[in-house]
PDB file of N, CA and C in Angstrom:
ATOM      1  N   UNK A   1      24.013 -91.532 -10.978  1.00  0.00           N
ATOM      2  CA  UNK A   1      22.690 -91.881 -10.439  1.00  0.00           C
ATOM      3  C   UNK A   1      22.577 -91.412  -8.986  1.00  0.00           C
ATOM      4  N   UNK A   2      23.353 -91.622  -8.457  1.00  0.00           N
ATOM      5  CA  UNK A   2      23.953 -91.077  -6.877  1.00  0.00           C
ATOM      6  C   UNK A   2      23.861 -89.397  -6.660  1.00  0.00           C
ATOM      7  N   UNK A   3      23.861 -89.062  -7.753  1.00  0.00           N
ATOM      8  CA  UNK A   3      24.093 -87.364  -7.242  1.00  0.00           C
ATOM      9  C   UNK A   3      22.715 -87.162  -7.666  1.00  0.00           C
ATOM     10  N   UNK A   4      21.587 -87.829  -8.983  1.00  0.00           N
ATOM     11  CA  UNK A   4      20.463 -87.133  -8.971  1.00  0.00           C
ATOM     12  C   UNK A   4      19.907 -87.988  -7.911  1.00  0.00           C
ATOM     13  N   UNK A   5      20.291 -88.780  -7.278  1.00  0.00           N
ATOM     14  CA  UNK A   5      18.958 -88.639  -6.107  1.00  0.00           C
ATOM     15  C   UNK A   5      19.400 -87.970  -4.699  1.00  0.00           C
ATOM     16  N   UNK A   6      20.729 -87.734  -4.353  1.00  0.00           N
ATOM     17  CA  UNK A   6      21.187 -86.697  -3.410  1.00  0.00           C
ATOM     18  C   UNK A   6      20.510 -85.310  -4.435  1.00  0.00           C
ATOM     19  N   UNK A   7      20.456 -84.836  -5.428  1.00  0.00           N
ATOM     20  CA  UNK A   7      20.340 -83.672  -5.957  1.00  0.00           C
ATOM     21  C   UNK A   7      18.425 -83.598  -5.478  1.00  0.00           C
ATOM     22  N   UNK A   8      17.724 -85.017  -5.653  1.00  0.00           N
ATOM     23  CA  UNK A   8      16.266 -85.074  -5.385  1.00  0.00           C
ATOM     24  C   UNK A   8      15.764 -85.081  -4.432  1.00  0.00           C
ATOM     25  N   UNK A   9      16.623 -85.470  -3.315  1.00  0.00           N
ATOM     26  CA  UNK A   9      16.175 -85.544  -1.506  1.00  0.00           C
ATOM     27  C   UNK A   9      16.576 -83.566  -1.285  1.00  0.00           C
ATOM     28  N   UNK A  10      17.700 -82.862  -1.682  1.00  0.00           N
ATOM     29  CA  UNK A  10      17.884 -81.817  -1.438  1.00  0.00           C
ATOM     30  C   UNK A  10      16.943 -80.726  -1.909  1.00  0.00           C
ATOM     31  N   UNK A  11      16.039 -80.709  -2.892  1.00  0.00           N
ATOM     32  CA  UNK A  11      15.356 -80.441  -3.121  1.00  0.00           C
ATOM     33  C   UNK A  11      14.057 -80.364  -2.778  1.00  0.00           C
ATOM     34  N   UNK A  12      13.901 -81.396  -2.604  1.00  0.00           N
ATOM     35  CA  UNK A  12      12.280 -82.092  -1.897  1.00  0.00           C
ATOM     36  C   UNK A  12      12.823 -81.327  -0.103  1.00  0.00           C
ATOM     37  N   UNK A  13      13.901 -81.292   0.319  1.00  0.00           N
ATOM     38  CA  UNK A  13      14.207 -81.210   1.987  1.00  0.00           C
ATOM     39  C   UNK A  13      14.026 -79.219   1.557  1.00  0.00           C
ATOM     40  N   UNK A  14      14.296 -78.658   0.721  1.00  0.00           N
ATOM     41  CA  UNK A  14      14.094 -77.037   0.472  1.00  0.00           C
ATOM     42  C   UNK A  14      13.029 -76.635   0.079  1.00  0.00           C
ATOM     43  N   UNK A  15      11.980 -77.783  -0.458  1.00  0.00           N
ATOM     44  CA  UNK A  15      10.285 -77.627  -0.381  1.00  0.00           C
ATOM     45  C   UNK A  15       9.480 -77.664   0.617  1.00  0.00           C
ATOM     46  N   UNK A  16       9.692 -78.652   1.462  1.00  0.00           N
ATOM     47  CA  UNK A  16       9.692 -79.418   2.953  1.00  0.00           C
ATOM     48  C   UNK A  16       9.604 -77.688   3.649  1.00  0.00           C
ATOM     49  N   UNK A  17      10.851 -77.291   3.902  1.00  0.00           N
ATOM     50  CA  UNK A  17      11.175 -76.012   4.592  1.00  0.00           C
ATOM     51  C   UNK A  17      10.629 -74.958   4.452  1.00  0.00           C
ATOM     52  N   UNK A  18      10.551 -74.468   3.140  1.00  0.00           N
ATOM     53  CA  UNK A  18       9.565 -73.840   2.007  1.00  0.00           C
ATOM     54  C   UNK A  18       8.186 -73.532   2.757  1.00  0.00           C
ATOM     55  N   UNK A  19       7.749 -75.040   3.116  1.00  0.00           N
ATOM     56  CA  UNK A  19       6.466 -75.255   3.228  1.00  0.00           C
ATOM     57  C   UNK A  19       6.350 -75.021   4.840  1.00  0.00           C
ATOM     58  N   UNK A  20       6.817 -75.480   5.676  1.00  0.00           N
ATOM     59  CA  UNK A  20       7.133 -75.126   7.098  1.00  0.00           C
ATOM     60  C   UNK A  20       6.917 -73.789   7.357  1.00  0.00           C
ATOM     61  N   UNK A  21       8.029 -73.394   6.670  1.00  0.00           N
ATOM     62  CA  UNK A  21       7.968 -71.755   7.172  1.00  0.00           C
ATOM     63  C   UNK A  21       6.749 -70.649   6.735  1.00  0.00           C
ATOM     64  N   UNK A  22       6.093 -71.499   5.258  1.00  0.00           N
ATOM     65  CA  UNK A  22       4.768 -70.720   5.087  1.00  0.00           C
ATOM     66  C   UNK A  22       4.142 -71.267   5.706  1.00  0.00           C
ATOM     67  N   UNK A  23       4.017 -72.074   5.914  1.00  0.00           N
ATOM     68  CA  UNK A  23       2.393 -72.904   6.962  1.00  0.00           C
ATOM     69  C   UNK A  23       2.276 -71.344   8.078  1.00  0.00           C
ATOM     70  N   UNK A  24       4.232 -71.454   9.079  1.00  0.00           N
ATOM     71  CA  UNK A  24       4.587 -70.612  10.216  1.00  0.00           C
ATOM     72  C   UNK A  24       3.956 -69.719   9.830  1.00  0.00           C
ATOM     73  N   UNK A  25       4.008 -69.080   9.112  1.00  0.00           N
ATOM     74  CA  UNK A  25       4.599 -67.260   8.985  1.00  0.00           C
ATOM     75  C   UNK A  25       2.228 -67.087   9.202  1.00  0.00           C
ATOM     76  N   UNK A  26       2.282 -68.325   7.849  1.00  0.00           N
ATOM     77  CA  UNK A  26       0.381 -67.847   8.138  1.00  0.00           C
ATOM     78  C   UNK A  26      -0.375 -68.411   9.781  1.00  0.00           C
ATOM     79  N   UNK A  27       0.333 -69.227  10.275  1.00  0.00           N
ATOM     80  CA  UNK A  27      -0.281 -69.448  11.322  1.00  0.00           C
ATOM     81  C   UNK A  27      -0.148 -68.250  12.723  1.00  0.00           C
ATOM     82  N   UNK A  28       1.361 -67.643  12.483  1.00  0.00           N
ATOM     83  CA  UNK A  28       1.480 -66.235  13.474  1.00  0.00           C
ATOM     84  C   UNK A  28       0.821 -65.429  12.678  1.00  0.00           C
ATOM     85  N   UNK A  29       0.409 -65.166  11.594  1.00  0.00           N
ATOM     86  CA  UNK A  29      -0.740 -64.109  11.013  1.00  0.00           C
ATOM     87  C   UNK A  29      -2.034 -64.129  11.779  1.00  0.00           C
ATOM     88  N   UNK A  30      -2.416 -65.497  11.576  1.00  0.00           N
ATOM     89  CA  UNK A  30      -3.936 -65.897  12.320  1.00  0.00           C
ATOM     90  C   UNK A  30      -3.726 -65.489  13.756  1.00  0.00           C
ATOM     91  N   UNK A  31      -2.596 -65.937  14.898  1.00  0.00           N
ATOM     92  CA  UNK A  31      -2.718 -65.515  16.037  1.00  0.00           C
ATOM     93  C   UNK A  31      -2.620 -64.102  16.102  1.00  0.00           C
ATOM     94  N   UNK A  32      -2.008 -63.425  15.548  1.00  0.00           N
ATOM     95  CA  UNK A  32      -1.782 -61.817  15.631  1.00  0.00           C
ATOM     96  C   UNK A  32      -3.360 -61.624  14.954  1.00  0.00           C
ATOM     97  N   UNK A  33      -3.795 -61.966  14.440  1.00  0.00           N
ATOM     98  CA  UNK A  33      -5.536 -61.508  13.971  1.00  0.00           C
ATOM     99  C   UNK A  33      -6.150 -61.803  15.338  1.00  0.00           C
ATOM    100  N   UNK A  34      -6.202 -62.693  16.008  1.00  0.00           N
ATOM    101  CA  UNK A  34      -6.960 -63.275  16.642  1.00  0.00           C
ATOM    102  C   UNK A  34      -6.599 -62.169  17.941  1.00  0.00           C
ATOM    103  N   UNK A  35      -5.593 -61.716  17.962  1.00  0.00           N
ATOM    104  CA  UNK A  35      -5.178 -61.524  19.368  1.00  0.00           C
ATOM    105  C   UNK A  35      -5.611 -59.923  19.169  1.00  0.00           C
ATOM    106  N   UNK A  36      -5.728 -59.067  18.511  1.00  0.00           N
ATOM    107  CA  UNK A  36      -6.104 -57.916  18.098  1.00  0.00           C
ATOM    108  C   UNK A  36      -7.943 -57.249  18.749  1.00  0.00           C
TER     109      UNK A  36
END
């Protein structure tokens, strides 16, 4: 029971990141548009 919910926080924490770094990557898109 212990490893699927360490297996479910590790997962959810590599979606989390996932999601971070796309939010990033589109928000330096918009400033590089903007700054053009």
């Amino acid at each position: 029971m212990l490893n699927q919910d360490l297996f479910d926080s590790l997962e959810a924490q590599k979606i989390v990141d996932t999601l971070m770094k796309g939010q990033k990557d589109y928000v330096d898109e918009r400033l590089e548009k903007e700054r053009q």
